[in-house]
Protein backbone atom coordinates (compact mmCIF):
# COMPACT_ATOMS: atom_id res chain seq x y z
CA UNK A 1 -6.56 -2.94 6.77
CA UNK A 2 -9.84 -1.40 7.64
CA UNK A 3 -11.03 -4.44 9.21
CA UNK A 4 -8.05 -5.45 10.97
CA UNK A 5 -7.35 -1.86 12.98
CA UNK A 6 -11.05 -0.78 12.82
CA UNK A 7 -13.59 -3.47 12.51
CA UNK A 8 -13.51 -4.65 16.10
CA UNK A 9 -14.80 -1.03 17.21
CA UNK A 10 -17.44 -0.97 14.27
CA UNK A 11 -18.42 -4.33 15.52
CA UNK A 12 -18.75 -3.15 19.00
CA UNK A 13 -20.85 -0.18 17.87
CA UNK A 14 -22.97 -2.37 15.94
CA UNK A 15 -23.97 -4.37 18.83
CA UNK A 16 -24.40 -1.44 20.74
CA UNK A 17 -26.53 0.79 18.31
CA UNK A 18 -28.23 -1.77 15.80
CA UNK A 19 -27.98 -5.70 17.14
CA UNK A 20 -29.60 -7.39 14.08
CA UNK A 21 -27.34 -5.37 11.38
CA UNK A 22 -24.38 -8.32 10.00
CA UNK A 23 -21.22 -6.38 8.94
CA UNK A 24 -19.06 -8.20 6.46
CA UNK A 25 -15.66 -6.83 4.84
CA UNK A 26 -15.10 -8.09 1.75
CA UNK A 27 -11.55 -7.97 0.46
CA UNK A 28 -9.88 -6.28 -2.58
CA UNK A 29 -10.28 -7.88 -5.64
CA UNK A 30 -7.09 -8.57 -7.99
CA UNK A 31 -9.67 -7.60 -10.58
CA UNK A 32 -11.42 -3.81 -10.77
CA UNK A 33 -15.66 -4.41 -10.69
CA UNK A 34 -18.30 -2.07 -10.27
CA UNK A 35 -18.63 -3.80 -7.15
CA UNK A 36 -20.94 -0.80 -5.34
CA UNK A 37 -23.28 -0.72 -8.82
CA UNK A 38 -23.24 -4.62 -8.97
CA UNK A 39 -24.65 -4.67 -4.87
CA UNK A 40 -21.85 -6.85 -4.17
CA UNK A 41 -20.73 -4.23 -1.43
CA UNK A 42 -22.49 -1.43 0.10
CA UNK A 43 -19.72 1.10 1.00
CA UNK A 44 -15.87 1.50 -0.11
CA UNK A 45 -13.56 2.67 2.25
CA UNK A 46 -9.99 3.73 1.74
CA UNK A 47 -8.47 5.67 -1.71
CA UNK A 48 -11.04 5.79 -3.75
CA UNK A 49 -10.07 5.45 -7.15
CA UNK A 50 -13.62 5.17 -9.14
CA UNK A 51 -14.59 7.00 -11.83
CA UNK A 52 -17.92 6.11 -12.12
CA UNK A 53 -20.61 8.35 -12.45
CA UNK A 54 -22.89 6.65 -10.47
CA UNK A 55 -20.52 6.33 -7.57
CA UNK A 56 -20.88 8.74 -4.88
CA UNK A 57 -17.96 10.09 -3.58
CA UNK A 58 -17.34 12.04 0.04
CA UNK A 59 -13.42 12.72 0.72
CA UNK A 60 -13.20 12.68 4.07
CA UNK A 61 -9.32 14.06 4.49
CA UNK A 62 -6.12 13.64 3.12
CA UNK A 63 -3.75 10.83 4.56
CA UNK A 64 -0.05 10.35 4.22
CA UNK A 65 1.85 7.49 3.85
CA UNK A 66 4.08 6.08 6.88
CA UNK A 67 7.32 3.58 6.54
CA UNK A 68 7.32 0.79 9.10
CA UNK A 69 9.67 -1.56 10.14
CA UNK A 70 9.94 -3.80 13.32
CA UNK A 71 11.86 -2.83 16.40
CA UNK A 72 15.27 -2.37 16.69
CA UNK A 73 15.59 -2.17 12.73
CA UNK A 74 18.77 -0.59 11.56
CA UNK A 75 17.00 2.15 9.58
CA UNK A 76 15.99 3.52 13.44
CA UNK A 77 19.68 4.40 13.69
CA UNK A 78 21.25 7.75 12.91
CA UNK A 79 19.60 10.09 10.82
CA UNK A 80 16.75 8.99 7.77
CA UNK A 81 17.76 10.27 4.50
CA UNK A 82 16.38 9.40 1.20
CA UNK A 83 19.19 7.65 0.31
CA UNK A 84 19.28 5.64 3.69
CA UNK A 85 15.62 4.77 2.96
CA UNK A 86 15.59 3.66 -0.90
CA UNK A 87 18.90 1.92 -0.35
CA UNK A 88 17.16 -1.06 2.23
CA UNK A 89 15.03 -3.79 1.18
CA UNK A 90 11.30 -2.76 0.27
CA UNK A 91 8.12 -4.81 0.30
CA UNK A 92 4.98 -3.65 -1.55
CA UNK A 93 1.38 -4.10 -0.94
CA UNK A 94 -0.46 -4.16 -4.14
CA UNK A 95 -3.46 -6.61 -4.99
CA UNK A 96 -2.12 -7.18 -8.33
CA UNK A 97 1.44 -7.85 -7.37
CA UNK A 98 2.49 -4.50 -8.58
CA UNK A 99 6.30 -3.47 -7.50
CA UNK A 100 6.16 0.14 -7.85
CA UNK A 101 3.99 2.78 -7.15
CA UNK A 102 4.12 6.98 -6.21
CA UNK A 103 6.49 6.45 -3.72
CA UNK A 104 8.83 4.87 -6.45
CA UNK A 105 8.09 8.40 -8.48
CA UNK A 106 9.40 10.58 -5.46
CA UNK A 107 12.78 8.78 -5.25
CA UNK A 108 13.25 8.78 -9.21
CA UNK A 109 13.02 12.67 -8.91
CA UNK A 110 15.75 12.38 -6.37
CA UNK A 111 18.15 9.61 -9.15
CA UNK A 112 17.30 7.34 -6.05
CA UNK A 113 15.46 3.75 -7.02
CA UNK A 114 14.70 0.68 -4.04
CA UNK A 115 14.88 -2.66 -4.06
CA UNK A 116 11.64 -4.06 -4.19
CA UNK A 117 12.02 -7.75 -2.89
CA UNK A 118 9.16 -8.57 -3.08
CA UNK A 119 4.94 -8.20 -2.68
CA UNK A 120 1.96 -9.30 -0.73
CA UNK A 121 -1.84 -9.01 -1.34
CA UNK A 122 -2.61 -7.35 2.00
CA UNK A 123 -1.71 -4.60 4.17
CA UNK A 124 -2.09 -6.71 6.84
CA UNK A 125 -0.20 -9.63 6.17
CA UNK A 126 2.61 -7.19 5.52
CA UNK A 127 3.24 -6.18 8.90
CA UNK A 128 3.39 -9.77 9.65
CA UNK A 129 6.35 -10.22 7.44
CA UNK A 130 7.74 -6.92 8.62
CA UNK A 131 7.90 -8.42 12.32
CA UNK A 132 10.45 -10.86 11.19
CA UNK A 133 12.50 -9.26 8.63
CA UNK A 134 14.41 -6.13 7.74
CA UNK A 135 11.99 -5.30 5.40
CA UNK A 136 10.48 -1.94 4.89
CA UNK A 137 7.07 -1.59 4.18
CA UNK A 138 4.48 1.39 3.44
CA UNK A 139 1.03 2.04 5.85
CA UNK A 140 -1.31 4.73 5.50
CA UNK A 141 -1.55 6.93 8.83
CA UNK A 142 -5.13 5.51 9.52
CA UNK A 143 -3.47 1.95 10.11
CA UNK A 144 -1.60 3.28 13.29
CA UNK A 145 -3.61 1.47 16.06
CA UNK A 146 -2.83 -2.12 13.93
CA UNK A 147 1.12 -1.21 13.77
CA UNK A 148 1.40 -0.34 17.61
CA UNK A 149 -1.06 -3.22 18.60
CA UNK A 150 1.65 -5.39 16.93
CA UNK A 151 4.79 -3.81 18.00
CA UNK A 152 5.84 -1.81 15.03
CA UNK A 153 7.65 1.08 14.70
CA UNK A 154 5.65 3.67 12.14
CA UNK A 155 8.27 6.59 11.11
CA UNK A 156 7.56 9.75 8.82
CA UNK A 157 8.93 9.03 5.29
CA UNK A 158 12.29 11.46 4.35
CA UNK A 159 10.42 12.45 0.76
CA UNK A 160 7.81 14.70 -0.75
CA UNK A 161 4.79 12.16 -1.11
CA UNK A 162 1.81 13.06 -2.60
CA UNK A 163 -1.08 13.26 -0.16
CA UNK A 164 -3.57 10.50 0.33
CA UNK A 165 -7.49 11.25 -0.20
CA UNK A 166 -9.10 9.13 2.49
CA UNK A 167 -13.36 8.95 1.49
CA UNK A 168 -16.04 6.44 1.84
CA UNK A 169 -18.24 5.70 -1.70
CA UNK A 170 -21.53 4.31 -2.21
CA UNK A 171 -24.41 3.85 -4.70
CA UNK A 172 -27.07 6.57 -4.89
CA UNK A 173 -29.52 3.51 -4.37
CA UNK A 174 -28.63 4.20 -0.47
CA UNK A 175 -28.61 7.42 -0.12
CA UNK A 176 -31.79 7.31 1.81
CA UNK A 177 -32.03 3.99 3.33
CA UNK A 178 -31.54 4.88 7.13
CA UNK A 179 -29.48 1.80 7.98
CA UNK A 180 -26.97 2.52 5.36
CA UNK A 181 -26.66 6.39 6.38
CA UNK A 182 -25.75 4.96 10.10
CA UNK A 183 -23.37 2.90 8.34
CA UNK A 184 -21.72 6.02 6.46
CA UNK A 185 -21.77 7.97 9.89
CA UNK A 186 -20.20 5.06 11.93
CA UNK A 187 -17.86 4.93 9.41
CA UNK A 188 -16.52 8.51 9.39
CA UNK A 189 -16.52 8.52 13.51
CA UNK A 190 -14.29 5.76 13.27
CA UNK A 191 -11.69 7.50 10.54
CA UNK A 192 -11.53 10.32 12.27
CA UNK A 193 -8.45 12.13 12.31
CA UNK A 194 -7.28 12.62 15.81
């Protein structure tokens, strides 16, 4: 999702500031790696979920989770409730095909479940699917610019949702190299809240 509502700005920066530097996103592994020890990437963006102690960590703020749904979708009418929201059809993102996840947690408190129909690898291939169905799906708030520059309709969700701690993480092997801090700094300019 970074890449797809942020990359061609970082790109254009890139150019701009530092014309030899190549920028490549990698995506999300189905399997967890010490992928910032291992070199095989240089900086993690999004939730970051590492333990490691090597890891550096900087939390840049805290994010919240958005529904979306296309245009003209039925759950636009009348007023959002919880119940109105778990009772339509659900897609999940998760790289491992997972169904459920904290948002499932906030409607159990309520006795409320959804119907999952299904799951896709990718954030953005999700809105792709959401543009044709009546599917509901989840973005973070930082994936705005992709969901308007495709039509969607982003809506605040009806429940108490824990709050999403947006950070960057790298190795301590960069934490001088020059080229790497501009990377950081680019990097927060872009993500920041507005």
């Amino acid at each position: 999702m970074i890449a797809a509502a942020y990359g061609p700005a970082l790109f254009a920066r890139a150019a701009a500031e530092a014309p030899g530097v190549r920028i490549r996103f990698l995506g999300e592994s189905h399997v967890d790696a010490p992928v910032l020890r291992e070199g095989t990437a240089d900086l993690e963006v999004g939730v970051i979920d590492t333990v490691a102690p090597e890891v550096r960590v900087e939390r840049l703020y805290d994010d919240r989770m958005l529904g979306v749904v296309r245009p003209g979708h039925p759950l636009l009418r009348g007023e959002l409730t919880p119940e109105r929201f778990a009772a339509a059809d659900h897609i999940t993102v998760s790289r491992k095909g997972r169904l459920h996840g904290p948002l499932d947690a906030a409607l159990t408190e309520l006795g409320l479940e959804r119907r999952v129909v299904g799951s896709v690898g990718t954030y953005p291939s999700s809105l792709f699917v959401l543009l044709r169905t009546d599917l509901v799906g989840l973005v973070t708030s930082w994936a705005r610019p992709l969901t308007d520059t495709l039509g969607l309709v982003a809506f605040d969700i009806p429940l108490d949702l824990p709050p999403l701690p947006l950070g960057i993480a790298w190795h301590p092997r960069h934490d001088a190299d020059p080229a790497h801090a501009w990377l950081r700094g680019c990097v927060r300019d872009l993500l920041k809240v507005t």
